[in-house]
PDB file of N, CA and C in Angstrom:
ATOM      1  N   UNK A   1      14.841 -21.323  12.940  1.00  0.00           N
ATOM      2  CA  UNK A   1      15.480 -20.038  12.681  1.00  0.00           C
ATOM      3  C   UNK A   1      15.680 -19.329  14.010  1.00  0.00           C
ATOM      4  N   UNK A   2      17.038 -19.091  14.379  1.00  0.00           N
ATOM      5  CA  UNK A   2      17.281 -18.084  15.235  1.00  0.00           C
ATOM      6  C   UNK A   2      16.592 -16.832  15.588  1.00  0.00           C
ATOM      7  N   UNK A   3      16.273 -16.390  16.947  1.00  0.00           N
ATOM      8  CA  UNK A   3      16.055 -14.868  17.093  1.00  0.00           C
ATOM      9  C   UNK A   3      16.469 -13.744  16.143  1.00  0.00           C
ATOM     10  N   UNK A   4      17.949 -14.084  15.981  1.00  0.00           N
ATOM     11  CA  UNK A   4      18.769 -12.742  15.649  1.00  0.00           C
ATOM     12  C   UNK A   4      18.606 -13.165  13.831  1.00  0.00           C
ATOM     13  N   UNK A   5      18.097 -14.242  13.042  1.00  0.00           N
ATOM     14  CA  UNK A   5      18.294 -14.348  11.674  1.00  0.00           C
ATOM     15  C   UNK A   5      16.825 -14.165  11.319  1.00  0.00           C
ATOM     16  N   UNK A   6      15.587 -14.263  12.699  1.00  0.00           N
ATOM     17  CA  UNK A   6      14.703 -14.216  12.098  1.00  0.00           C
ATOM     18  C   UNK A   6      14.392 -13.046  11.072  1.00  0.00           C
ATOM     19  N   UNK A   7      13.461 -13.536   9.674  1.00  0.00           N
ATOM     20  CA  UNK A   7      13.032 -11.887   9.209  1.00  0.00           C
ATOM     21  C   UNK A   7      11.629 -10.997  10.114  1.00  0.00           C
ATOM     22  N   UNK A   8      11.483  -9.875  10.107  1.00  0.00           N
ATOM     23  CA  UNK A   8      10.899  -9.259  10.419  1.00  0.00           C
ATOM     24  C   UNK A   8       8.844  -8.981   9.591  1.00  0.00           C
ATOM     25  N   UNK A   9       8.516  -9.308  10.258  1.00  0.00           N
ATOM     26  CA  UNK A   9       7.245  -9.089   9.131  1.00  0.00           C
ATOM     27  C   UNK A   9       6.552  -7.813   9.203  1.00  0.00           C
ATOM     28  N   UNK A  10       5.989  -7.336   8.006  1.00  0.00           N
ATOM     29  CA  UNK A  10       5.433  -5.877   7.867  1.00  0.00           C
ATOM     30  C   UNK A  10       4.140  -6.066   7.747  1.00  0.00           C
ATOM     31  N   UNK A  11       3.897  -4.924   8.351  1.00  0.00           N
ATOM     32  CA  UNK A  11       2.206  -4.509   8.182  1.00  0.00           C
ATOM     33  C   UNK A  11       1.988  -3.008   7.188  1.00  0.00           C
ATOM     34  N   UNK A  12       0.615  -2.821   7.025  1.00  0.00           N
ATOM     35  CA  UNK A  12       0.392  -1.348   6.629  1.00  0.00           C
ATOM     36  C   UNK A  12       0.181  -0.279   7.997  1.00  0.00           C
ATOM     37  N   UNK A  13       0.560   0.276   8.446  1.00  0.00           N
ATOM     38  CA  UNK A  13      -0.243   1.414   9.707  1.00  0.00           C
ATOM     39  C   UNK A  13      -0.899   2.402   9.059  1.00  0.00           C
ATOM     40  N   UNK A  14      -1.968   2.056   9.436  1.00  0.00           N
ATOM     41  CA  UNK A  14      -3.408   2.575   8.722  1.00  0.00           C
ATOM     42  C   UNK A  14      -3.250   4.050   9.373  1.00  0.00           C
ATOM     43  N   UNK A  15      -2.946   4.294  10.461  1.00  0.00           N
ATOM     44  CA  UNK A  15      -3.096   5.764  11.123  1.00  0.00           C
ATOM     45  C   UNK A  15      -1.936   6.780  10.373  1.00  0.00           C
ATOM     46  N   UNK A  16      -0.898   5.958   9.986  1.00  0.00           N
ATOM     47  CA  UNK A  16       0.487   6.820   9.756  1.00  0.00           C
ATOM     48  C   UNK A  16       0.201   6.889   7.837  1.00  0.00           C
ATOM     49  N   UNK A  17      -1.215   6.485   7.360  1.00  0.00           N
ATOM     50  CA  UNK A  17      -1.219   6.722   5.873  1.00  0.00           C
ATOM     51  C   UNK A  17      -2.878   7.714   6.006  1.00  0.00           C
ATOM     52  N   UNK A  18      -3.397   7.669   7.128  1.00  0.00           N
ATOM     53  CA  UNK A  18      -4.615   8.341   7.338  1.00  0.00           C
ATOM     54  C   UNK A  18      -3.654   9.858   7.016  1.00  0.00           C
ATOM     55  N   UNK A  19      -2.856  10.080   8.205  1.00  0.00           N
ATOM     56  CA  UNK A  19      -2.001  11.071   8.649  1.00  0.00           C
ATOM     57  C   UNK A  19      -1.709  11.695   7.627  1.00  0.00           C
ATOM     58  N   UNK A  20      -0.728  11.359   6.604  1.00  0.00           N
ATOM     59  CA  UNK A  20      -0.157  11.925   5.090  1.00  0.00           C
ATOM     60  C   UNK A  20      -1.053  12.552   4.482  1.00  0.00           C
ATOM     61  N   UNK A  21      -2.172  11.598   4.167  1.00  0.00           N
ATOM     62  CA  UNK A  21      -3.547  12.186   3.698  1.00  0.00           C
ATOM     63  C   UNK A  21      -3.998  13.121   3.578  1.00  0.00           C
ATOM     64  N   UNK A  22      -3.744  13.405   5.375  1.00  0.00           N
ATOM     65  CA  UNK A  22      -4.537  14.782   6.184  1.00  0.00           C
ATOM     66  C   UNK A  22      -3.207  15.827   5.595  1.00  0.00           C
ATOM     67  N   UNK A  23      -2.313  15.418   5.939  1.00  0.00           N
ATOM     68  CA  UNK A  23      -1.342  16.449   6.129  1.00  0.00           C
ATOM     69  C   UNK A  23      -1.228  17.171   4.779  1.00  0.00           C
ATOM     70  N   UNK A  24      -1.522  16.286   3.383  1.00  0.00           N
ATOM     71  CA  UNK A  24      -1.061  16.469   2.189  1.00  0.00           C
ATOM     72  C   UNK A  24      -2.192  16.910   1.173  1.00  0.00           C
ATOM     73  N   UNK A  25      -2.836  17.025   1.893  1.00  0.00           N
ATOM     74  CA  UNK A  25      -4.540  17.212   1.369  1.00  0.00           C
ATOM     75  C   UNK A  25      -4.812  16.539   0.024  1.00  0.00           C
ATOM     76  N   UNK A  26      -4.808  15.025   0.451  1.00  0.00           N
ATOM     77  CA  UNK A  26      -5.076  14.034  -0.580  1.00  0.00           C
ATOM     78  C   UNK A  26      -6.880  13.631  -0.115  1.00  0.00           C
ATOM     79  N   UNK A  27      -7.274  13.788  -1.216  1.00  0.00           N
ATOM     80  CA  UNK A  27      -8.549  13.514  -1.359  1.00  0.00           C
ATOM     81  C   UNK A  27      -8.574  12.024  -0.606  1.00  0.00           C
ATOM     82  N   UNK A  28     -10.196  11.621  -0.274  1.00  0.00           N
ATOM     83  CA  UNK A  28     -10.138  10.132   0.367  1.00  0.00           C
ATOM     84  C   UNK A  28     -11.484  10.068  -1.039  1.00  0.00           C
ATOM     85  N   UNK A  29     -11.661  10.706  -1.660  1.00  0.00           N
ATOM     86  CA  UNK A  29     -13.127  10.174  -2.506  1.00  0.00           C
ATOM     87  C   UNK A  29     -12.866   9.824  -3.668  1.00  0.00           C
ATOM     88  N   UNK A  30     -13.715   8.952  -3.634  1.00  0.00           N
ATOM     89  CA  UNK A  30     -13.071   8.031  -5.073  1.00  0.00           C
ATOM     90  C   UNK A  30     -13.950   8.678  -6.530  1.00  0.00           C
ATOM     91  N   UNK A  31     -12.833   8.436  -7.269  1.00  0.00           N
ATOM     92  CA  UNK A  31     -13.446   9.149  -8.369  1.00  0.00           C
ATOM     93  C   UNK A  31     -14.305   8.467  -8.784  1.00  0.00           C
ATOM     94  N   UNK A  32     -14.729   7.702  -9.170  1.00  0.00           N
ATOM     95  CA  UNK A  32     -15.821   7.176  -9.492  1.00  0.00           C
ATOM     96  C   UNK A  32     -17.262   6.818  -8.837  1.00  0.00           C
ATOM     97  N   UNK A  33     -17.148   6.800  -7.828  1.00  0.00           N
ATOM     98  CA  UNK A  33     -18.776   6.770  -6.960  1.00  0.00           C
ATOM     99  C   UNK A  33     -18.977   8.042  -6.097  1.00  0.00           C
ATOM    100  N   UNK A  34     -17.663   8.600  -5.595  1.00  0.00           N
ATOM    101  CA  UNK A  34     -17.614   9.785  -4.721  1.00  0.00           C
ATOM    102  C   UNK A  34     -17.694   9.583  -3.685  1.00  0.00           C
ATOM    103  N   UNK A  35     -17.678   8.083  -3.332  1.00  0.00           N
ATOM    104  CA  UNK A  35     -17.633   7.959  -1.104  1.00  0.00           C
ATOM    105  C   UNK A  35     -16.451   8.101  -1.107  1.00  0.00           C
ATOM    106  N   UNK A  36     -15.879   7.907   0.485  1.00  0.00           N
ATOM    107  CA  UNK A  36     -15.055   8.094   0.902  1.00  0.00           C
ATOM    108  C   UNK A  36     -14.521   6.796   1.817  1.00  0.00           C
ATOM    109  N   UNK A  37     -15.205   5.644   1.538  1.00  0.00           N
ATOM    110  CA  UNK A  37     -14.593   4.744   2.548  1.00  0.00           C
ATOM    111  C   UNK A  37     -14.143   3.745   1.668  1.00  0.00           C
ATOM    112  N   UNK A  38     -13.010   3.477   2.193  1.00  0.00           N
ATOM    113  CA  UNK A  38     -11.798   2.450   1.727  1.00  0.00           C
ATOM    114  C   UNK A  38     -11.466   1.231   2.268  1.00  0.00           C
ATOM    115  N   UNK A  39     -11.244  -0.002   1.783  1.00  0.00           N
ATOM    116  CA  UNK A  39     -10.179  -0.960   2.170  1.00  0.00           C
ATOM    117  C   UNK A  39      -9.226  -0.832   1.500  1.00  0.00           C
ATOM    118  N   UNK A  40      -8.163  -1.843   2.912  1.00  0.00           N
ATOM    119  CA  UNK A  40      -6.431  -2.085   2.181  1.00  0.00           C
ATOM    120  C   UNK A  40      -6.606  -3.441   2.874  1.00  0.00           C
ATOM    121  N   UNK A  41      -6.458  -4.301   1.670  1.00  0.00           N
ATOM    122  CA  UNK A  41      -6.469  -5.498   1.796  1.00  0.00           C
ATOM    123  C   UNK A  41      -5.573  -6.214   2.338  1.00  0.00           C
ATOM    124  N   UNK A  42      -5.941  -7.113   3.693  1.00  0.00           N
ATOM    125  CA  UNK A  42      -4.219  -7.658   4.549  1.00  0.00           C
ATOM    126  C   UNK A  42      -3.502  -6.429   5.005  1.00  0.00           C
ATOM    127  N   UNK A  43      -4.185  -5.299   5.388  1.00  0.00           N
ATOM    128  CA  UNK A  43      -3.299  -4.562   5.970  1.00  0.00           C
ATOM    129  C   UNK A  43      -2.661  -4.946   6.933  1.00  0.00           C
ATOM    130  N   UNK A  44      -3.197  -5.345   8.140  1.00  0.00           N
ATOM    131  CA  UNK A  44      -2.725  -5.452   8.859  1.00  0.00           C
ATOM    132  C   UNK A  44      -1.371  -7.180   9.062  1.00  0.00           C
ATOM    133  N   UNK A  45      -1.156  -7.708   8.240  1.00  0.00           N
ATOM    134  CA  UNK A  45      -0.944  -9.327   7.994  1.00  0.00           C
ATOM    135  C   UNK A  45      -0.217  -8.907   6.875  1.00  0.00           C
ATOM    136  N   UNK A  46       0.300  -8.015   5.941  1.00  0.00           N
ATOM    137  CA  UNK A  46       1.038  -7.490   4.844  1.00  0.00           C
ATOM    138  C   UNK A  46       1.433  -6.438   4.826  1.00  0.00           C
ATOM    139  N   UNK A  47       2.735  -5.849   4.561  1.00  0.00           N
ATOM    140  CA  UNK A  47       3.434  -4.409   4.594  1.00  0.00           C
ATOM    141  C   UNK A  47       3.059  -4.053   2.860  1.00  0.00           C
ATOM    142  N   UNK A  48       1.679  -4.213   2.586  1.00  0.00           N
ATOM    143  CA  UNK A  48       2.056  -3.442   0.659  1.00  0.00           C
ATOM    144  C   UNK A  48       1.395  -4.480  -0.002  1.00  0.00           C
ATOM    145  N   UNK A  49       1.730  -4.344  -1.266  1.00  0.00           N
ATOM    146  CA  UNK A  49       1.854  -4.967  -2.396  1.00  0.00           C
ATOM    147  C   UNK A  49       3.345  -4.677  -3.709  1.00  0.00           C
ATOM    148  N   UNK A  50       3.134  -4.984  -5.190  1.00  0.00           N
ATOM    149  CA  UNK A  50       4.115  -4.407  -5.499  1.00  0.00           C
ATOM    150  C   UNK A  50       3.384  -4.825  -7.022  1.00  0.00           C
ATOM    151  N   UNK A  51       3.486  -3.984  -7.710  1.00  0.00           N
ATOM    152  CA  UNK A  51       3.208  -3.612  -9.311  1.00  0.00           C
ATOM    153  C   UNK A  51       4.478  -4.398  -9.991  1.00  0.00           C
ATOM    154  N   UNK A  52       4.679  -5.639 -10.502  1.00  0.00           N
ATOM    155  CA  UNK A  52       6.111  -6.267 -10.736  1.00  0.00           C
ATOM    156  C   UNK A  52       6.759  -5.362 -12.140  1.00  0.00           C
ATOM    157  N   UNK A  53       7.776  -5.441 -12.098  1.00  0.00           N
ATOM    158  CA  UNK A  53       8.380  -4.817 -13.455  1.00  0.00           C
ATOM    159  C   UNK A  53       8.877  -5.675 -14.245  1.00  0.00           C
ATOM    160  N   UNK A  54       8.493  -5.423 -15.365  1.00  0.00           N
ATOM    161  CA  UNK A  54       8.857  -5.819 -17.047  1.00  0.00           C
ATOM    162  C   UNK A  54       9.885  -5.169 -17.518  1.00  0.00           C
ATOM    163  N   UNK A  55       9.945  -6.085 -18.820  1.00  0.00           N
ATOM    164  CA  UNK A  55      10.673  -5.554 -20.145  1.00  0.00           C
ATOM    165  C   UNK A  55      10.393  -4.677 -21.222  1.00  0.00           C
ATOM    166  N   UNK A  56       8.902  -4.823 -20.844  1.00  0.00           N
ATOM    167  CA  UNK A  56       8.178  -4.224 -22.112  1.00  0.00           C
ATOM    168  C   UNK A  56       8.038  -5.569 -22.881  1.00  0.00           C
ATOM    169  N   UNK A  57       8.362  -6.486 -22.902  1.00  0.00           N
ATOM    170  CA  UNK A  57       7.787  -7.425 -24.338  1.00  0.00           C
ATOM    171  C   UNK A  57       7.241  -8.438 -23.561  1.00  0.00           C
ATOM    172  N   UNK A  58       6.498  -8.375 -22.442  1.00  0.00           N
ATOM    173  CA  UNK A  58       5.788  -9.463 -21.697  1.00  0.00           C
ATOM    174  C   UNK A  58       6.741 -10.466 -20.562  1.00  0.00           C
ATOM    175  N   UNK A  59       7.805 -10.202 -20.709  1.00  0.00           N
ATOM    176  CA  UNK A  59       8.703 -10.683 -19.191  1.00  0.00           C
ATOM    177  C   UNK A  59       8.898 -10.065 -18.076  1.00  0.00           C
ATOM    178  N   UNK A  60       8.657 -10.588 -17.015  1.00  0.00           N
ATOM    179  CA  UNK A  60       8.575  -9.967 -15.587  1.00  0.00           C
ATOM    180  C   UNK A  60       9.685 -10.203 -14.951  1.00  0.00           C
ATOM    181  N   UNK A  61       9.932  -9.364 -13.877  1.00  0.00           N
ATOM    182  CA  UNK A  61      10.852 -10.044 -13.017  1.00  0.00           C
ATOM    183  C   UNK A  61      10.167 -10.021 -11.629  1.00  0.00           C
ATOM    184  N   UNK A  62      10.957 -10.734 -10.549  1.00  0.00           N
ATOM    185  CA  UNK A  62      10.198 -11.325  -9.656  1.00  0.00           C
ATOM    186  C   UNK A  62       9.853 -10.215  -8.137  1.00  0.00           C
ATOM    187  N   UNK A  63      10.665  -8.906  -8.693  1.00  0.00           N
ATOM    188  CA  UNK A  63      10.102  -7.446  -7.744  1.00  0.00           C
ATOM    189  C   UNK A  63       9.350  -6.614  -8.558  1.00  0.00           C
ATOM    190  N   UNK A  64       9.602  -6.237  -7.750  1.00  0.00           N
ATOM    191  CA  UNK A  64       8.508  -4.346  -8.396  1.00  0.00           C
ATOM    192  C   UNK A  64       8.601  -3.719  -7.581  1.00  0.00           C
ATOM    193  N   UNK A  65       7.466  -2.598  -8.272  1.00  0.00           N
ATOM    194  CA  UNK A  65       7.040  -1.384  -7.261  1.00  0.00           C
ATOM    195  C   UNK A  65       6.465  -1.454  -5.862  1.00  0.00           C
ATOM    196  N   UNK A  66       6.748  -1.030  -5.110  1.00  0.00           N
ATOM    197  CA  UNK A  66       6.114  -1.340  -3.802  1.00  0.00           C
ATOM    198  C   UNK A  66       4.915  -0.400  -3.583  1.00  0.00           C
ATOM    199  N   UNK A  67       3.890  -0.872  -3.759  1.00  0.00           N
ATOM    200  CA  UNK A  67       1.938   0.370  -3.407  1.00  0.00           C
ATOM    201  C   UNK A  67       1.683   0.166  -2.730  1.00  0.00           C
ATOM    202  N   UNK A  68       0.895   0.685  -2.308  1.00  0.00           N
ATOM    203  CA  UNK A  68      -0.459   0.449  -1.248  1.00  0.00           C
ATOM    204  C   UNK A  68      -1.789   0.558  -2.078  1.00  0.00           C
ATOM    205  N   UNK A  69      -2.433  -0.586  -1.893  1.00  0.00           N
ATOM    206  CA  UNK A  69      -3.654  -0.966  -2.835  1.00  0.00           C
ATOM    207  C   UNK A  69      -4.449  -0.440  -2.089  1.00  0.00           C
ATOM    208  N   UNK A  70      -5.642   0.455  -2.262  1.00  0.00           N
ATOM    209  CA  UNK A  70      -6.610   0.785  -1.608  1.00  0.00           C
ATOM    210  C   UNK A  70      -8.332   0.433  -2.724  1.00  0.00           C
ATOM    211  N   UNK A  71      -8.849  -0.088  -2.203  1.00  0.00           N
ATOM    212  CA  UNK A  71     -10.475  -0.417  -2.746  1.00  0.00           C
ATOM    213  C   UNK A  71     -11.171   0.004  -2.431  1.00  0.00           C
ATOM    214  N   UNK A  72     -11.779   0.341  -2.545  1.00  0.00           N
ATOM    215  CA  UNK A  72     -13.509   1.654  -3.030  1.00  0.00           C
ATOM    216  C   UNK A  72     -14.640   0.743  -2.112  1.00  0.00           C
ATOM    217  N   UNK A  73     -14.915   0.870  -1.022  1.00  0.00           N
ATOM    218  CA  UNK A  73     -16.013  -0.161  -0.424  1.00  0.00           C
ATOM    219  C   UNK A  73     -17.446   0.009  -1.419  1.00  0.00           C
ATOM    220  N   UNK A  74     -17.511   1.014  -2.266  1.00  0.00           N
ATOM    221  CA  UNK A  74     -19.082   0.876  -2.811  1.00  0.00           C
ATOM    222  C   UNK A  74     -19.006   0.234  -3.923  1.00  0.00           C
ATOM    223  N   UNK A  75     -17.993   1.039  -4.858  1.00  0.00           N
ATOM    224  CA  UNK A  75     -17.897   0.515  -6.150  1.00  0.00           C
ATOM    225  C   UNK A  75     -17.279  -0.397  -6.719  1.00  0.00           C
ATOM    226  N   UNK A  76     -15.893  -0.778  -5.856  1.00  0.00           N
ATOM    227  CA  UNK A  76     -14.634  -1.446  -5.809  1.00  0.00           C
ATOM    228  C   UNK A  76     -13.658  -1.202  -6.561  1.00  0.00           C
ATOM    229  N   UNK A  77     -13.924   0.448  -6.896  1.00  0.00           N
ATOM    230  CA  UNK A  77     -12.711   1.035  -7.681  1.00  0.00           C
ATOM    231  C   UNK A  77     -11.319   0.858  -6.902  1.00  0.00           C
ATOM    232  N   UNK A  78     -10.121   0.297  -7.617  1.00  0.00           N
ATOM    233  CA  UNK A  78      -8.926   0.363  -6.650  1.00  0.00           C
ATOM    234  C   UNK A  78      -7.435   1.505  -7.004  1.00  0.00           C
ATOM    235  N   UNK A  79      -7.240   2.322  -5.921  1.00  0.00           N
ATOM    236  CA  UNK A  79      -6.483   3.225  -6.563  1.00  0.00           C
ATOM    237  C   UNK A  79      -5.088   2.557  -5.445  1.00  0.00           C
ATOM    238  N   UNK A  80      -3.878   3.184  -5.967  1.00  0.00           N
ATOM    239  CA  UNK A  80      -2.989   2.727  -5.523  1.00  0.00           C
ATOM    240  C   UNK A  80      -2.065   3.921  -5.230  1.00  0.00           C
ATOM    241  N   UNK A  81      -0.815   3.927  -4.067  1.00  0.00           N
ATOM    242  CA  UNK A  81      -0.112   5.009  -3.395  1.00  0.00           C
ATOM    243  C   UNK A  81       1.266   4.281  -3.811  1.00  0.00           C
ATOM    244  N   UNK A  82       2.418   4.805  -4.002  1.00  0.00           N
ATOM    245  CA  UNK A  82       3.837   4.682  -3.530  1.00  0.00           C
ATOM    246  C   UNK A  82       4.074   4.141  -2.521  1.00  0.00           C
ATOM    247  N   UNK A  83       4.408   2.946  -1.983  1.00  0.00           N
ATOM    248  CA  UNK A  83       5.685   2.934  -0.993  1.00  0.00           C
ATOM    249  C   UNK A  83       7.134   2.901  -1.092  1.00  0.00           C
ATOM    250  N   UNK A  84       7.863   3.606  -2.364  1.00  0.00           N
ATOM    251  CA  UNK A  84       9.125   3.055  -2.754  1.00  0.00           C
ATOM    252  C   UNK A  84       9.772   4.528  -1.585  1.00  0.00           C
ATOM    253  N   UNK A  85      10.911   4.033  -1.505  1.00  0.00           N
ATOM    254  CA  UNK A  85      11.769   5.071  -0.732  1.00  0.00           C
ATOM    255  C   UNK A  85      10.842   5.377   0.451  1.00  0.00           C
ATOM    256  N   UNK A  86      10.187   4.891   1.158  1.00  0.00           N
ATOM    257  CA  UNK A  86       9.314   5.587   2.302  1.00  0.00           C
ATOM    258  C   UNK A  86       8.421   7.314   1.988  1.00  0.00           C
ATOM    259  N   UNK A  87       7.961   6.440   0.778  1.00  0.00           N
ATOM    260  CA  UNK A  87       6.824   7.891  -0.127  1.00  0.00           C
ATOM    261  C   UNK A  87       5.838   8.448   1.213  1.00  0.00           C
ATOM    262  N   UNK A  88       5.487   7.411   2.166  1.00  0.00           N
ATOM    263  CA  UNK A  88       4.221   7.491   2.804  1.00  0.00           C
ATOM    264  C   UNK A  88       4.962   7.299   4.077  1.00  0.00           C
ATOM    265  N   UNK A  89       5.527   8.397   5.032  1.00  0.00           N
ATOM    266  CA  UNK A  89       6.376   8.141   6.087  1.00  0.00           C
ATOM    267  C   UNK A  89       5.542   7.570   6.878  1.00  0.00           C
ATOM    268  N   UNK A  90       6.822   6.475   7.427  1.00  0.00           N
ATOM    269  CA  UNK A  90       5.419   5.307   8.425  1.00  0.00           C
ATOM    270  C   UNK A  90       4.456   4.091   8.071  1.00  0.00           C
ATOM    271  N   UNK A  91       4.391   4.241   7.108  1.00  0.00           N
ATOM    272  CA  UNK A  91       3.243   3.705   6.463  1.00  0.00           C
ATOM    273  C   UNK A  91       3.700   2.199   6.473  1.00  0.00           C
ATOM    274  N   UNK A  92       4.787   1.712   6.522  1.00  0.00           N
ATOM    275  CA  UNK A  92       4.922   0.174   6.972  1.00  0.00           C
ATOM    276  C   UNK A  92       5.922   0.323   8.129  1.00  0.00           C
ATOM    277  N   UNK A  93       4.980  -0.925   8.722  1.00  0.00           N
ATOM    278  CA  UNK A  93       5.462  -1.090  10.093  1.00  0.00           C
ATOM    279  C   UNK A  93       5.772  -2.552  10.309  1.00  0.00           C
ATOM    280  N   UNK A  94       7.002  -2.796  11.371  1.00  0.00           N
ATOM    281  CA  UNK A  94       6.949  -3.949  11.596  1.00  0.00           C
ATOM    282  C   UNK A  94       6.515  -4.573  12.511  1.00  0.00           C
ATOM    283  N   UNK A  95       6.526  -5.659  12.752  1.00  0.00           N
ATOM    284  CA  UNK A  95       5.357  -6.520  13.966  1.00  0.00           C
ATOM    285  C   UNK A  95       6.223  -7.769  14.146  1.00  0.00           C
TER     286      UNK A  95
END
């Protein structure tokens, strides 16, 4: 594959979703145990995840929603953010 056809690969930037956080006064504590420290799994080696979309009668199709999965380091509660339309400015980056 060429320079110019290669695709581009994404990451999460952990600082530019810290940032929103701060800015938006989104809680970091998880509802269920009440810490505050998180993983995002493959952040750095993955731009996201994606919630796939259905029909409603059990057929998928092969996109979705684009999140950001975040996990609960105590409890392993996992809550999830928007990335559709650049919800989380910054928040994927390429490498």
């Amino acid at each position: 594959m060429s320079s110019q056809t290669e695709k581009k690969r994404t990451k999460i930037n952990l600082v530019a979703v810290e940032k929103y956080f701060q800015d938006n006064e989104i809680s970091m504590e998880c509802p269920i145990c009440k810490t505050s420290s998180w993983g995002i799994p493959n952040a750095q080696s993955i731009g996201g995840n994606a919630i796939p979309w259905g029909t409603g009668d059990g057929n998928m199709f092969m996109t979705g929603l684009p999140v950001l999965i975040m996990i609960c380091a105590k409890c392993k509660f996992v809550r999830q953010h928007s990335l559709l339309e650049n919800s989380i400015p910054g928040a994927i980056e390429e490498f």
